[in-house]
Protein backbone atom coordinates (compact mmCIF):
# COMPACT_ATOMS: atom_id res chain seq x y z
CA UNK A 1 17.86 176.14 -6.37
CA UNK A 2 17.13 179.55 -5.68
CA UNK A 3 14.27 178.52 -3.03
CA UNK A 4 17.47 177.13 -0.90
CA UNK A 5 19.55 180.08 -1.23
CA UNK A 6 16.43 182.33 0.08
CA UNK A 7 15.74 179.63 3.39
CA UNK A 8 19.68 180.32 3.60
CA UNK A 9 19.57 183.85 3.91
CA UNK A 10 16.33 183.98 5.78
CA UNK A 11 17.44 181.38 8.41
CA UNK A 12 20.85 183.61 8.37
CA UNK A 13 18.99 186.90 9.00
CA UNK A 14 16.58 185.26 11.83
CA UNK A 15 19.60 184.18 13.74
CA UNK A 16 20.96 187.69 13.10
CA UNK A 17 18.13 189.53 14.69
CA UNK A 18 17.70 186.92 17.50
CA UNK A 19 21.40 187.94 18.53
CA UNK A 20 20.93 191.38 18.47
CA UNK A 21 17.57 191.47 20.39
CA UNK A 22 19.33 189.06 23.00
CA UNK A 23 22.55 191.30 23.15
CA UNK A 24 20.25 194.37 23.82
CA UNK A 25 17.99 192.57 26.32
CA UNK A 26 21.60 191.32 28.39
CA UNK A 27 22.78 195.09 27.88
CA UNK A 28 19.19 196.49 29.65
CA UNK A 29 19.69 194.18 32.64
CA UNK A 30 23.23 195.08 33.28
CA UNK A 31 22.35 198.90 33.54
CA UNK A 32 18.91 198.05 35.47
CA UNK A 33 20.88 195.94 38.03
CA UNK A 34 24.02 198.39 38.17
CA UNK A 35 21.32 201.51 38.62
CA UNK A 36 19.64 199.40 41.27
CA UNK A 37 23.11 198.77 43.10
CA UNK A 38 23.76 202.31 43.31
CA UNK A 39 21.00 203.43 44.54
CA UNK A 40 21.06 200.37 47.59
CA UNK A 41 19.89 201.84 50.94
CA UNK A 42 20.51 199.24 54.08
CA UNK A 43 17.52 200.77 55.34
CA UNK A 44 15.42 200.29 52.60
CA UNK A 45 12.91 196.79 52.66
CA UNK A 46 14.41 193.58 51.71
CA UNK A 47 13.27 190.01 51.36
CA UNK A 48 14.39 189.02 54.59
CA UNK A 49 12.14 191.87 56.59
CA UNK A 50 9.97 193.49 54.79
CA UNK A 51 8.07 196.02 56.07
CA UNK A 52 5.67 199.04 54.89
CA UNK A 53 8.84 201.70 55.23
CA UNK A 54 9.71 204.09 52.39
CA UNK A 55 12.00 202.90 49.87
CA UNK A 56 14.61 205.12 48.57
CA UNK A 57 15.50 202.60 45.80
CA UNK A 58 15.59 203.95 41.93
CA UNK A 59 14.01 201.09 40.65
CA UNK A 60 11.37 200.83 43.61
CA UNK A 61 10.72 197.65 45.85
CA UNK A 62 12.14 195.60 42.67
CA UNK A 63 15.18 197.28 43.17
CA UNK A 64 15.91 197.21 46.86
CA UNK A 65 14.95 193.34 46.61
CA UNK A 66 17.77 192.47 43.72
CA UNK A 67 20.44 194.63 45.09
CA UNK A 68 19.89 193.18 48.82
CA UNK A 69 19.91 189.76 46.88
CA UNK A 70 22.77 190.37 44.95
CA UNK A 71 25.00 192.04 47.67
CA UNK A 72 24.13 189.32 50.17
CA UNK A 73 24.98 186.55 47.85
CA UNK A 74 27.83 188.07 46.28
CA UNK A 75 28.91 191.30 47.57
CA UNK A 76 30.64 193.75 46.09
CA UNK A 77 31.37 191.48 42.93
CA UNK A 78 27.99 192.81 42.09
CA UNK A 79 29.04 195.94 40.85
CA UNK A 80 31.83 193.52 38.50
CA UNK A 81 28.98 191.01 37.32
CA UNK A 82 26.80 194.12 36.49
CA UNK A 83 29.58 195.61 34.20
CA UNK A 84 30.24 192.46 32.60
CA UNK A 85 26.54 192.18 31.40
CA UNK A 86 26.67 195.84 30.23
């Protein structure tokens, strides 16, 4: 009996930290991808011409290349859908 009630409360705590690690791993992206938004330069490289130009992006080429992708699929609803994940 009391090996079910420990599966219990170890299944129960697994699930537990599984949330939370998710929940903080959603929470990173949203301020990567909102920090990357902000920092969006039209003349910095994107996926459609890249070239060898400086990039003035916070999170480097990464970050111009997300932020042109997310503004030219979206637009400004970026800045919404990055709130909502934070």
């Amino acid at each position: 009996m009391n090996i079910k009630n420990t599966a219990k409360l170890l299944i129960n705590f697994t699930i537990k930290r599984l949330a939370e690690i998710f929940g903080i791993i959603v929470f990173t992206s949203g301020v990567l991808l909102i920090s990357a938004l902000l920092s969006y330069s039209p003349e910095d490289p994107n996926f459609i011409f890249p070239d060898k130009s400086e990039i003035n992006n916070i999170l480097g080429f990464r970050g111009s290349f997300i932020s042109d992708l997310f503004f030219q699929s979206i637009g400004l609803m970026s800045y919404l859908f990055s709130l909502t994940l934070i």
